[in-house]
C-alpha atoms as a PDB file:
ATOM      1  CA  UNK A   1       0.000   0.000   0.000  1.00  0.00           C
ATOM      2  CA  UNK A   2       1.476   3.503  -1.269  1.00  0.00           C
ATOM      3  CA  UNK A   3       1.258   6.141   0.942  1.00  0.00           C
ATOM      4  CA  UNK A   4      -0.784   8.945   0.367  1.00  0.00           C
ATOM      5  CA  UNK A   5       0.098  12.333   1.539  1.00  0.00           C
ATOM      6  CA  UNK A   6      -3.283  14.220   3.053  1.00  0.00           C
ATOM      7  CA  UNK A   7      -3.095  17.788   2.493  1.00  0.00           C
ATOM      8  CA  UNK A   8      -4.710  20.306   5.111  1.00  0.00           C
ATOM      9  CA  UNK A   9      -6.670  23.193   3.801  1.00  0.00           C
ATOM     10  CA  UNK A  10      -6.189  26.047   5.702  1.00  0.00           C
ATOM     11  CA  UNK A  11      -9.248  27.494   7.028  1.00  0.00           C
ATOM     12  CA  UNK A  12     -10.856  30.784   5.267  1.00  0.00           C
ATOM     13  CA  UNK A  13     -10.029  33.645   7.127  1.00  0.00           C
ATOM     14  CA  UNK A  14     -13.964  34.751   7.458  1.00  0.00           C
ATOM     15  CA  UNK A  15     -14.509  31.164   9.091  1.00  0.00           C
ATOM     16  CA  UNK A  16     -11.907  31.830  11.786  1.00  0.00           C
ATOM     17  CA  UNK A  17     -13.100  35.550  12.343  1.00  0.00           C
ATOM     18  CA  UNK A  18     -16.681  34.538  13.140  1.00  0.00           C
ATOM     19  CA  UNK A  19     -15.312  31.412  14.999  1.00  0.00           C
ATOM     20  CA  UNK A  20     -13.436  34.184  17.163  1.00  0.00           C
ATOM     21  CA  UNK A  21     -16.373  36.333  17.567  1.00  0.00           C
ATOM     22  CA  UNK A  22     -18.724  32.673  18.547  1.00  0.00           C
ATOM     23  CA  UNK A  23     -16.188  32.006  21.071  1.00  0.00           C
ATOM     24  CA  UNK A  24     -16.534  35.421  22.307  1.00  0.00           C
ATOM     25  CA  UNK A  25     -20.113  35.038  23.113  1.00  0.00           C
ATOM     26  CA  UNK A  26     -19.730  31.853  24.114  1.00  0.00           C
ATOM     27  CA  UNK A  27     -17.216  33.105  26.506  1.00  0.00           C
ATOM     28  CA  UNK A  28     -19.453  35.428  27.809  1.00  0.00           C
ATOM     29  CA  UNK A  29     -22.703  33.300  28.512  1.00  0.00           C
ATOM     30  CA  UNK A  30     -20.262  30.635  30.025  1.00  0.00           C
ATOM     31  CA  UNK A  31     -19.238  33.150  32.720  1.00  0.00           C
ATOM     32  CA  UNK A  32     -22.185  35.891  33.839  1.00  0.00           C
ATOM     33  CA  UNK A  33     -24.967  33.306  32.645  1.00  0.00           C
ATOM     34  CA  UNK A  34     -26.992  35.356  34.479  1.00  0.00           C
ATOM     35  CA  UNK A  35     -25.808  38.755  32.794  1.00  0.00           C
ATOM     36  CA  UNK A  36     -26.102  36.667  29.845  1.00  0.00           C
ATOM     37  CA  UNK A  37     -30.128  35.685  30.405  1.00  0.00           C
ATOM     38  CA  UNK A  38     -31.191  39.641  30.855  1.00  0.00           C
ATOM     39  CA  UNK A  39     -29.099  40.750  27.873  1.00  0.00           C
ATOM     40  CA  UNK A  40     -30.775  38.386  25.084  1.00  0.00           C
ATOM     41  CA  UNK A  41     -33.977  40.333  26.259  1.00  0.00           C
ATOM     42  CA  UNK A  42     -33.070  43.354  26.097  1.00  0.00           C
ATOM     43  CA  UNK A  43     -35.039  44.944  23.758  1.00  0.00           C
ATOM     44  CA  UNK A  44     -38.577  43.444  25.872  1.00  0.00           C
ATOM     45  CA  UNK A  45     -36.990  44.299  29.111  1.00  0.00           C
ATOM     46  CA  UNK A  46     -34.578  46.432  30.419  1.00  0.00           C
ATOM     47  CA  UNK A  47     -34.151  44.654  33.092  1.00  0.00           C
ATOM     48  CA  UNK A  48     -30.352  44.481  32.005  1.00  0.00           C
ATOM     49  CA  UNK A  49     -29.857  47.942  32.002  1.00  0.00           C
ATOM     50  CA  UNK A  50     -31.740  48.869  35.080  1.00  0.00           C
ATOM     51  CA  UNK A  51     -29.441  46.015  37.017  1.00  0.00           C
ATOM     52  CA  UNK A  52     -26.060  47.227  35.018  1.00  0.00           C
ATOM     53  CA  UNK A  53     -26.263  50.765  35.001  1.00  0.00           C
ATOM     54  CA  UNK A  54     -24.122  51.513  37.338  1.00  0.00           C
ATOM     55  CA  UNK A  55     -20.203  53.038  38.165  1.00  0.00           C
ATOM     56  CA  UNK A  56     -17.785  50.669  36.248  1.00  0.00           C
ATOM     57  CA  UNK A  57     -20.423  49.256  33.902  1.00  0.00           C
ATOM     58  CA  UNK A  58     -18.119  50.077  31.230  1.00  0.00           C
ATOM     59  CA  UNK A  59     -14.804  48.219  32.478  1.00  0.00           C
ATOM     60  CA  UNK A  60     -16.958  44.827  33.075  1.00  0.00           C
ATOM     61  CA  UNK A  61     -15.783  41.837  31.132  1.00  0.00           C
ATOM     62  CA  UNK A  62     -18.990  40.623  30.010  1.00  0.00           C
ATOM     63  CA  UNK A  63     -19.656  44.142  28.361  1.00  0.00           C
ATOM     64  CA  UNK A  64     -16.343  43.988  27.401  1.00  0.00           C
ATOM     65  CA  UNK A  65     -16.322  40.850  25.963  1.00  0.00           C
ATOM     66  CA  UNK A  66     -20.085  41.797  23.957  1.00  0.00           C
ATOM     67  CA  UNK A  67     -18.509  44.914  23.039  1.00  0.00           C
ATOM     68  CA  UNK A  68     -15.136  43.070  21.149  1.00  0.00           C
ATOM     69  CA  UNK A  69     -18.188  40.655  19.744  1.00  0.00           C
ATOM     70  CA  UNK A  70     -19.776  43.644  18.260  1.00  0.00           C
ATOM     71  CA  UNK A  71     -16.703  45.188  16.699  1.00  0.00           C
ATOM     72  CA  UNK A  72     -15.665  41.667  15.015  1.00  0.00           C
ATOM     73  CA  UNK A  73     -18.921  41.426  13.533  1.00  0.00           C
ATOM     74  CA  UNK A  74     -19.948  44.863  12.679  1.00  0.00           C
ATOM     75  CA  UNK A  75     -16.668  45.370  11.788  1.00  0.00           C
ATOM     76  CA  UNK A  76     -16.893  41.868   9.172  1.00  0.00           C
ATOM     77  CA  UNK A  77     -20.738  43.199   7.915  1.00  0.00           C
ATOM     78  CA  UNK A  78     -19.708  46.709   6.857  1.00  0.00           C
ATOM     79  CA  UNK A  79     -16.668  44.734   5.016  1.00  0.00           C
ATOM     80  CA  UNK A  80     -19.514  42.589   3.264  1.00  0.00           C
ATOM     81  CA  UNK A  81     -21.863  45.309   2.323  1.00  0.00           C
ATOM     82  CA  UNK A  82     -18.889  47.055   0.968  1.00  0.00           C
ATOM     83  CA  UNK A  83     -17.879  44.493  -1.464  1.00  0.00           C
ATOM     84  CA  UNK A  84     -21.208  43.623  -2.124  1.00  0.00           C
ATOM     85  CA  UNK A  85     -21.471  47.062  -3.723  1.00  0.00           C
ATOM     86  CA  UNK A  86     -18.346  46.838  -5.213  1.00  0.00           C
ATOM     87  CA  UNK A  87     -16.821  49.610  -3.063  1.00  0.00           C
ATOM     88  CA  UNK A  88     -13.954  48.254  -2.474  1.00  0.00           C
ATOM     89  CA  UNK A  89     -11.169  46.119  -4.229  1.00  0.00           C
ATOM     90  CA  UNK A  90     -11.524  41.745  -3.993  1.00  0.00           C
ATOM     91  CA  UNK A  91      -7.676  41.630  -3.410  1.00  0.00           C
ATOM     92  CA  UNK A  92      -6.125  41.695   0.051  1.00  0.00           C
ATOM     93  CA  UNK A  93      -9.341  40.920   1.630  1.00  0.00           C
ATOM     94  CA  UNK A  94      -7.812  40.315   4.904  1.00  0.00           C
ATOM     95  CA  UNK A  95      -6.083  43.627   5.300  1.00  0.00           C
ATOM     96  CA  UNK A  96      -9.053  45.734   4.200  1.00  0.00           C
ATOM     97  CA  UNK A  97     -11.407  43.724   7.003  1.00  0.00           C
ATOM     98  CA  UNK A  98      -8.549  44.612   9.473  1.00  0.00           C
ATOM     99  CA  UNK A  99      -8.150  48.499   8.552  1.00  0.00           C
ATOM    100  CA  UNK A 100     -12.334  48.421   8.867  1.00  0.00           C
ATOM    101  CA  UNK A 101     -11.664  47.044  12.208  1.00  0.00           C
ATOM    102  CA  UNK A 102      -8.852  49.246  13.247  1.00  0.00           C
ATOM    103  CA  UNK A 103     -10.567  52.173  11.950  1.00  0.00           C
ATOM    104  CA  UNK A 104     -13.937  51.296  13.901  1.00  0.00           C
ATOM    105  CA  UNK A 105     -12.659  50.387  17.161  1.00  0.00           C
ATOM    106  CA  UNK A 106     -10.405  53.721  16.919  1.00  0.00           C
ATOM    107  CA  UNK A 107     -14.084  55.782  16.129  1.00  0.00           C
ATOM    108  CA  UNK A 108     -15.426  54.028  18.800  1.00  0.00           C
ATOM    109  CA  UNK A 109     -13.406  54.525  21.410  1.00  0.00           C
ATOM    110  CA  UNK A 110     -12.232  58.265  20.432  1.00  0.00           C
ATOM    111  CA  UNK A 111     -16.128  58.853  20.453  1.00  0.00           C
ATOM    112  CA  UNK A 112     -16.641  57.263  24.070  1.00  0.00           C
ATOM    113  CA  UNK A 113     -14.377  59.382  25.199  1.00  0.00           C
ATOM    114  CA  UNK A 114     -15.861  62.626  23.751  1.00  0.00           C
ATOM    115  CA  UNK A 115     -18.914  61.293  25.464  1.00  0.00           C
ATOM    116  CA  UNK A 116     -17.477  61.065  28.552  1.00  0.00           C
ATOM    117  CA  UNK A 117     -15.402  64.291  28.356  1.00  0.00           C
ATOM    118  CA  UNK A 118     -19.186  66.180  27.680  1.00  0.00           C
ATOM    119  CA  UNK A 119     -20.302  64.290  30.602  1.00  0.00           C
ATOM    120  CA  UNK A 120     -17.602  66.130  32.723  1.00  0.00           C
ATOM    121  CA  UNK A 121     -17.560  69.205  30.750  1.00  0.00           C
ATOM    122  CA  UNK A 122     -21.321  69.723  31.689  1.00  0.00           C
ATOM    123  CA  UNK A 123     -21.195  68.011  35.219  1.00  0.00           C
ATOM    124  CA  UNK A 124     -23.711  65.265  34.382  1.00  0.00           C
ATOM    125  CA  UNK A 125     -21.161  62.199  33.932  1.00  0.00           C
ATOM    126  CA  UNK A 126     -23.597  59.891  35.380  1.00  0.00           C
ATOM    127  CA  UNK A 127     -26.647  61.040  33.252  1.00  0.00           C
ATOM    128  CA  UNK A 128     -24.007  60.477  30.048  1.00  0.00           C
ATOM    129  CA  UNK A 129     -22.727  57.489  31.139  1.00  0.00           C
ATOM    130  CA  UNK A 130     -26.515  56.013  31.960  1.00  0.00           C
ATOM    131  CA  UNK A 131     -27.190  56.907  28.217  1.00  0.00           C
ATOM    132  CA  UNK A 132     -23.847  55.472  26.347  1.00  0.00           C
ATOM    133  CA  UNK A 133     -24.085  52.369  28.097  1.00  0.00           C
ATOM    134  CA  UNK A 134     -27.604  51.878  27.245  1.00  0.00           C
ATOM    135  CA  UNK A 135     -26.910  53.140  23.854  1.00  0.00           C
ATOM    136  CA  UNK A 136     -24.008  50.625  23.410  1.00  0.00           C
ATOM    137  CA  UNK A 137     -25.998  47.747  25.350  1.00  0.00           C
ATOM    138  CA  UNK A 138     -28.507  47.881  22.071  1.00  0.00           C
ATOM    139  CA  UNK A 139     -25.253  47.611  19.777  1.00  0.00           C
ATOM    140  CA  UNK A 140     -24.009  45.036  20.844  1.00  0.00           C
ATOM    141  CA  UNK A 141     -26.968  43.019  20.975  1.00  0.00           C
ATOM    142  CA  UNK A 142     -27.862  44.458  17.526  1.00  0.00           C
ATOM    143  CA  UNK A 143     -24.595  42.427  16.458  1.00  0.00           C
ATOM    144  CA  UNK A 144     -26.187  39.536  16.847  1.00  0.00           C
ATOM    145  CA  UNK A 145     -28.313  40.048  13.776  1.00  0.00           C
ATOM    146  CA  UNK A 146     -25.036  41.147  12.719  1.00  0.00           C
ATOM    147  CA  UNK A 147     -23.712  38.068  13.267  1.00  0.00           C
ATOM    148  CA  UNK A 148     -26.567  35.979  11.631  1.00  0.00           C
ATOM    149  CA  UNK A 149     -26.454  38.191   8.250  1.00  0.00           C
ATOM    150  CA  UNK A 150     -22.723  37.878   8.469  1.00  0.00           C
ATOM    151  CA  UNK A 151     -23.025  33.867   8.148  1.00  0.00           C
ATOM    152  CA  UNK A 152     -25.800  33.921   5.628  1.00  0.00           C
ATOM    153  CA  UNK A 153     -23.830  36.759   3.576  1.00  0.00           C
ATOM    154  CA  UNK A 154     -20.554  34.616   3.325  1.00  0.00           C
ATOM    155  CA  UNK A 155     -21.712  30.509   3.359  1.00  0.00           C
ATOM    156  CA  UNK A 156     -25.566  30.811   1.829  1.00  0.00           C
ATOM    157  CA  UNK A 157     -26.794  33.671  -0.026  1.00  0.00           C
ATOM    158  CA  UNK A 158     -23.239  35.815  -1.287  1.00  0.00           C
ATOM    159  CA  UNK A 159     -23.631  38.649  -1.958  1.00  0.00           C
ATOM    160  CA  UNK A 160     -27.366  38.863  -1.173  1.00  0.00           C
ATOM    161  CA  UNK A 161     -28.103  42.361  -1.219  1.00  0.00           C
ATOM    162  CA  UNK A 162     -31.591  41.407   0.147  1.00  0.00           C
ATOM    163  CA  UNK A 163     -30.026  39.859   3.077  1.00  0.00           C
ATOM    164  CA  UNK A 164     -27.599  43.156   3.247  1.00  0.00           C
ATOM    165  CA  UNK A 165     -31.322  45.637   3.395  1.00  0.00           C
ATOM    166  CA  UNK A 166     -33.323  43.141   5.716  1.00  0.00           C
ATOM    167  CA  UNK A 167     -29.673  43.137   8.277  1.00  0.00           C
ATOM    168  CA  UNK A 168     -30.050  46.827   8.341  1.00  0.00           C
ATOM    169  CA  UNK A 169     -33.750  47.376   8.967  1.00  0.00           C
ATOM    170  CA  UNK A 170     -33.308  44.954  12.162  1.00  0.00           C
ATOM    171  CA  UNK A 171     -29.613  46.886  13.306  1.00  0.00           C
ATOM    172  CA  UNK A 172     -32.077  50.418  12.790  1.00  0.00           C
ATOM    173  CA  UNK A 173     -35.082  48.765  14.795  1.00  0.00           C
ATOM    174  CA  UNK A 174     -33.575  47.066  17.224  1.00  0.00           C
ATOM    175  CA  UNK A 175     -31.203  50.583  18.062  1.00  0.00           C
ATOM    176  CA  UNK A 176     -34.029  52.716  16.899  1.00  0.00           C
ATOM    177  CA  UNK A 177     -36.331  50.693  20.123  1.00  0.00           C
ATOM    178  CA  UNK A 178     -33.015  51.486  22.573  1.00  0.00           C
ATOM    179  CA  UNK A 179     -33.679  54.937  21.774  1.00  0.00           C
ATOM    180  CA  UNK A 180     -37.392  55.354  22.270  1.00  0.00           C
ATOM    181  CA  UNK A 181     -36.588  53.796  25.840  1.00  0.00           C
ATOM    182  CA  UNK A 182     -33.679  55.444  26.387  1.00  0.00           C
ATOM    183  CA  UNK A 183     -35.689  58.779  26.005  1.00  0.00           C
ATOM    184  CA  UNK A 184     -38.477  57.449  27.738  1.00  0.00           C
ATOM    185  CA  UNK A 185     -36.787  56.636  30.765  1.00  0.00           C
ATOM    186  CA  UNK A 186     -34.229  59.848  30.924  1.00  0.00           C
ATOM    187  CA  UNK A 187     -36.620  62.021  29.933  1.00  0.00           C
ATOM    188  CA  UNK A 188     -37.038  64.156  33.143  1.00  0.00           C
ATOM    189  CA  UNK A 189     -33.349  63.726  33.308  1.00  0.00           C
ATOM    190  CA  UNK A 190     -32.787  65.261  29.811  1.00  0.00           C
ATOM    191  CA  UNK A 191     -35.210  67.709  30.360  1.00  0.00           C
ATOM    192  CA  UNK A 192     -32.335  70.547  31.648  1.00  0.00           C
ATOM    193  CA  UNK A 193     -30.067  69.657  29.909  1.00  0.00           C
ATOM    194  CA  UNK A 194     -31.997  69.406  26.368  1.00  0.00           C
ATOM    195  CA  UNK A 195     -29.949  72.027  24.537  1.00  0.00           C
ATOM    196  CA  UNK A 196     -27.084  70.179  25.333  1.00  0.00           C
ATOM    197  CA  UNK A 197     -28.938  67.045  24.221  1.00  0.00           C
ATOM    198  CA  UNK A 198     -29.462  68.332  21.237  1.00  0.00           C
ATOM    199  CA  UNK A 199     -25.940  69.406  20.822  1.00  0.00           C
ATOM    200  CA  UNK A 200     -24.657  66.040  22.089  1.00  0.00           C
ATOM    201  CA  UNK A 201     -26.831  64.054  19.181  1.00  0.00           C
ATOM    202  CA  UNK A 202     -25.730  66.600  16.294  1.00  0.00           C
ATOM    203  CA  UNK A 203     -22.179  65.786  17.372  1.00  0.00           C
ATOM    204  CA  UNK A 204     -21.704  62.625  18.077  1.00  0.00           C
ATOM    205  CA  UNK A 205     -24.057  61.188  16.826  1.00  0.00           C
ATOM    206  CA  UNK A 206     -25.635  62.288  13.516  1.00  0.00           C
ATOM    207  CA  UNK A 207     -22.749  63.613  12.538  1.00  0.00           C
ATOM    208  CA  UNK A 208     -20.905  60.830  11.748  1.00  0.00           C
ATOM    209  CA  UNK A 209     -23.600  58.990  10.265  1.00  0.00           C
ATOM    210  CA  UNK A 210     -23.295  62.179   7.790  1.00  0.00           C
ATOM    211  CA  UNK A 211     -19.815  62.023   6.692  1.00  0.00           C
ATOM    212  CA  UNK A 212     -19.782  58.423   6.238  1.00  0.00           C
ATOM    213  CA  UNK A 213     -23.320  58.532   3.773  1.00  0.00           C
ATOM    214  CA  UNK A 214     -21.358  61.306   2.031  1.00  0.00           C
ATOM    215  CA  UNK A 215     -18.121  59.297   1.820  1.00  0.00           C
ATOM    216  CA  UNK A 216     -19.909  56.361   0.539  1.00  0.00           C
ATOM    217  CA  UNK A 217     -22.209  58.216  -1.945  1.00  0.00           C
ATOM    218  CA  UNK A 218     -18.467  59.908  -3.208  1.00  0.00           C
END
């Protein structure tokens, strides 16, 4: 009997990225199960939120760890969209999806920071910090839809631009329900401090959303 030399594929580097992110959340339900159990129900209860919100919400490791699982995937779907469209180039795949994610967790952070910097600036740190961590709570569990168009985008329907529109809508609903409750429950709060509300979502927050639309439709 000849022998027969087995070759081993290496695995694509998509596979491994979502495997990373899976063993993220994995990760993360093994340890605070309980965490874990209020956070998938987020957007029915805020139970999460309400029992979370607190000083050093932000430095836990199981927001930490749903926070790295929403960069890796959001990160990986705005890399999809964009060669779905064709805005970007099919070689070096690898080191575009890593500038994406260098370039969002950079935003990301630079912009938490501004957030907390207008919390001080205006002495209402705790009001700001109530509202980004709620804010980022419904990001990171809109990454699980995320997550689910990612694997549908890549191993079942490629390209699907359907898949790409019906992703979105749920990312937009789910956030756009964090921010009816986010204003519902803050609202007395915000009240003084609307002008500065206002300020705060011009800024930060819309825009952003601006120059990227502009930069895309360039």
């Amino acid at each position: 009997m000849e022998p027969i030399e087995k070759t081993i594929t290496s695995l694509d580097w998509m596979t491994l990225t979502l495997f990373m992110a899976l063993v993220v959340l994995a990760l993360g339900k093994y340890l605070y199960h309980r965490k874990f159990l209020n956070f998938i129900i987020l957007p029915f209860n805020d139970k999460y939120i309400l029992l979370h919100n607190k000083k050093g919400q932000f430095s836990h490791w199981f927001h930490l760890l749903l926070t790295v699982f929403q960069l890796i995937n959001l990160s990986l779907f705005i890399f999809l969209v964009s060669k779905s469209f064709e805005l970007i180039p099919f070689e070096k795949n690898i080191s575009t999806y890593f500038i994406i994610l260098g370039a969002l967790t950079l935003f990301e952070l630079v912009k938490f920071l501004l957030q907390m910097l207008t919390g001080i600036v205006f002495n209402s740190l705790s009001l700001i910090g109530g509202l980004v961590f709620s804010k980022v709570s419904y990001l990171n569990y809109s990454s699980i839809a995320m997550a689910i168009a990612n694997i549908l985008l890549i191993y079942i329907t490629t390209d699907s631009k359907t898949i790409i529109y019906v992703a979105i809508s749920v990312i937009i609903l789910i956030n756009g329900i964090g921010g009816i409750k986010l204003l519902k429950n803050h609202q007395k709060a915000l009240f003084p401090y609307f002008m500065y509300f206002i300020l705060y979502l011009c800024t930060l927050e819309i825009a952003p959303l601006v120059l990227i639309g502009s930069y895309l439709k360039g």
